[in-house]
Protein backbone atom coordinates (compact mmCIF):
# COMPACT_ATOMS: atom_id res chain seq x y z
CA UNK A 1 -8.43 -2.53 -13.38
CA UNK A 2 -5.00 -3.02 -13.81
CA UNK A 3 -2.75 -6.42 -14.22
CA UNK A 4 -1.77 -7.97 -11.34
CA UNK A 5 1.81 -7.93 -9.86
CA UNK A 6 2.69 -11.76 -8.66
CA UNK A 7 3.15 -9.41 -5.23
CA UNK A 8 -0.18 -8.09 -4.94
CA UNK A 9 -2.47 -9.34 -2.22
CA UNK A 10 -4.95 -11.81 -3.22
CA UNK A 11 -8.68 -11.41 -1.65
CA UNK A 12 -8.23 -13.58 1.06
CA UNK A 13 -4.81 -11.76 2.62
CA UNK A 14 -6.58 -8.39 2.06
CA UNK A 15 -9.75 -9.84 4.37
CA UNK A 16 -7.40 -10.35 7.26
CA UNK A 17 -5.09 -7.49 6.64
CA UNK A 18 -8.15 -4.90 5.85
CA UNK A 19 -9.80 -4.60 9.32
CA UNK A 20 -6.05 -3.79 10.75
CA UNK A 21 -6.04 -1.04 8.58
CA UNK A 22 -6.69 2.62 10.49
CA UNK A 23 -10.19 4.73 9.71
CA UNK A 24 -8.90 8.05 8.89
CA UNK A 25 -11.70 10.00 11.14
CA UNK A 26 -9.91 13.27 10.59
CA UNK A 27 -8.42 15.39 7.67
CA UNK A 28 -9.43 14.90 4.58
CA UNK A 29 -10.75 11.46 3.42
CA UNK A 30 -8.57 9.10 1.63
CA UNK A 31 -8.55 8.91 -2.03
CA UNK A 32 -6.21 6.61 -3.01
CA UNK A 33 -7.10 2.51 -2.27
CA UNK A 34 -4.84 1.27 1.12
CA UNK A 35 -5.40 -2.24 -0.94
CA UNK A 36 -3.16 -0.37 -3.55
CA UNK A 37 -1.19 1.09 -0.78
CA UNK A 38 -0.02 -1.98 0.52
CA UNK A 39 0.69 -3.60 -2.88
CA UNK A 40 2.97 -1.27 -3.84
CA UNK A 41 5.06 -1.61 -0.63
CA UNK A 42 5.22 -5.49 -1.49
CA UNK A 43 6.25 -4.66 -4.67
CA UNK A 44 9.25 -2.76 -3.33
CA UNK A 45 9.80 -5.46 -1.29
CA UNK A 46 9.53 -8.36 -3.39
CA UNK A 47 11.79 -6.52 -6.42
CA UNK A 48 14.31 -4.41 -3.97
CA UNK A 49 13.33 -1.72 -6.50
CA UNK A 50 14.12 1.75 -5.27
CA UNK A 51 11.12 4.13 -3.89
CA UNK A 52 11.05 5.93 -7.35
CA UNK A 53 10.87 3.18 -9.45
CA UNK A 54 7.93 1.68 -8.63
CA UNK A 55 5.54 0.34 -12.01
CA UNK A 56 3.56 4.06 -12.93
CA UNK A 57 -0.03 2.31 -12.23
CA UNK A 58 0.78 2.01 -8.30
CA UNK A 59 0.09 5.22 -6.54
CA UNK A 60 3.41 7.47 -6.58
CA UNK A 61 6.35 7.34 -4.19
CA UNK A 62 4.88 9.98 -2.02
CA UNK A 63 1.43 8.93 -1.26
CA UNK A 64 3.05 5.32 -0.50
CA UNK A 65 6.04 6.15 1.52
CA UNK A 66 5.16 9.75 2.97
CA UNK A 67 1.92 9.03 4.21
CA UNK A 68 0.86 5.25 3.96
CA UNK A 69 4.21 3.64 5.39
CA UNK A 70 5.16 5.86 7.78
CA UNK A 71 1.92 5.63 9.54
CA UNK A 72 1.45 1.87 9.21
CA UNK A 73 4.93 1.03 9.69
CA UNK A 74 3.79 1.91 13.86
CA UNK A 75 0.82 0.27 13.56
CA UNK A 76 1.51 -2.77 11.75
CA UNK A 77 4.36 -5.60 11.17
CA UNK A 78 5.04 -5.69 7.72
């Protein structure tokens, strides 16, 4: 478990964001957290950091942008 960021979604947000998160029913199955996803994209938000300096114990720039925010950013209002 790592330290939280002051940006990182407490229990209650993730309860209400996690249902409007998409099943992946095809491909291979997810193997990095969409909790962890998500916290690294508020990170980047909150700190205007660029894409390749987010902290090293949020998953790397191309899980998070490449797959993750692409796909949600259609799906839902960040």
């Amino acid at each position: 478990m790592r330290k939280p960021y002051p940006s990182d979604l407490t229990d209650e947000q993730w309860e209400i964001i996690q249902p409007l998160i998409p099943v992946n029913t095809v491909g291979r199955p997810r193997t990095v957290e969409m909790r962890e996803v998500l916290n690294a994209i508020f990170s980047l938000n909150r700190s205007g950091c660029q894409w390749d300096m987010l902290p090293h114990d949020l998953p790397p720039r191309s899980t998070v942008h490449d797959d993750s925010f692409q796909s949600l950013s259609g799906n839902v209002s960040l």
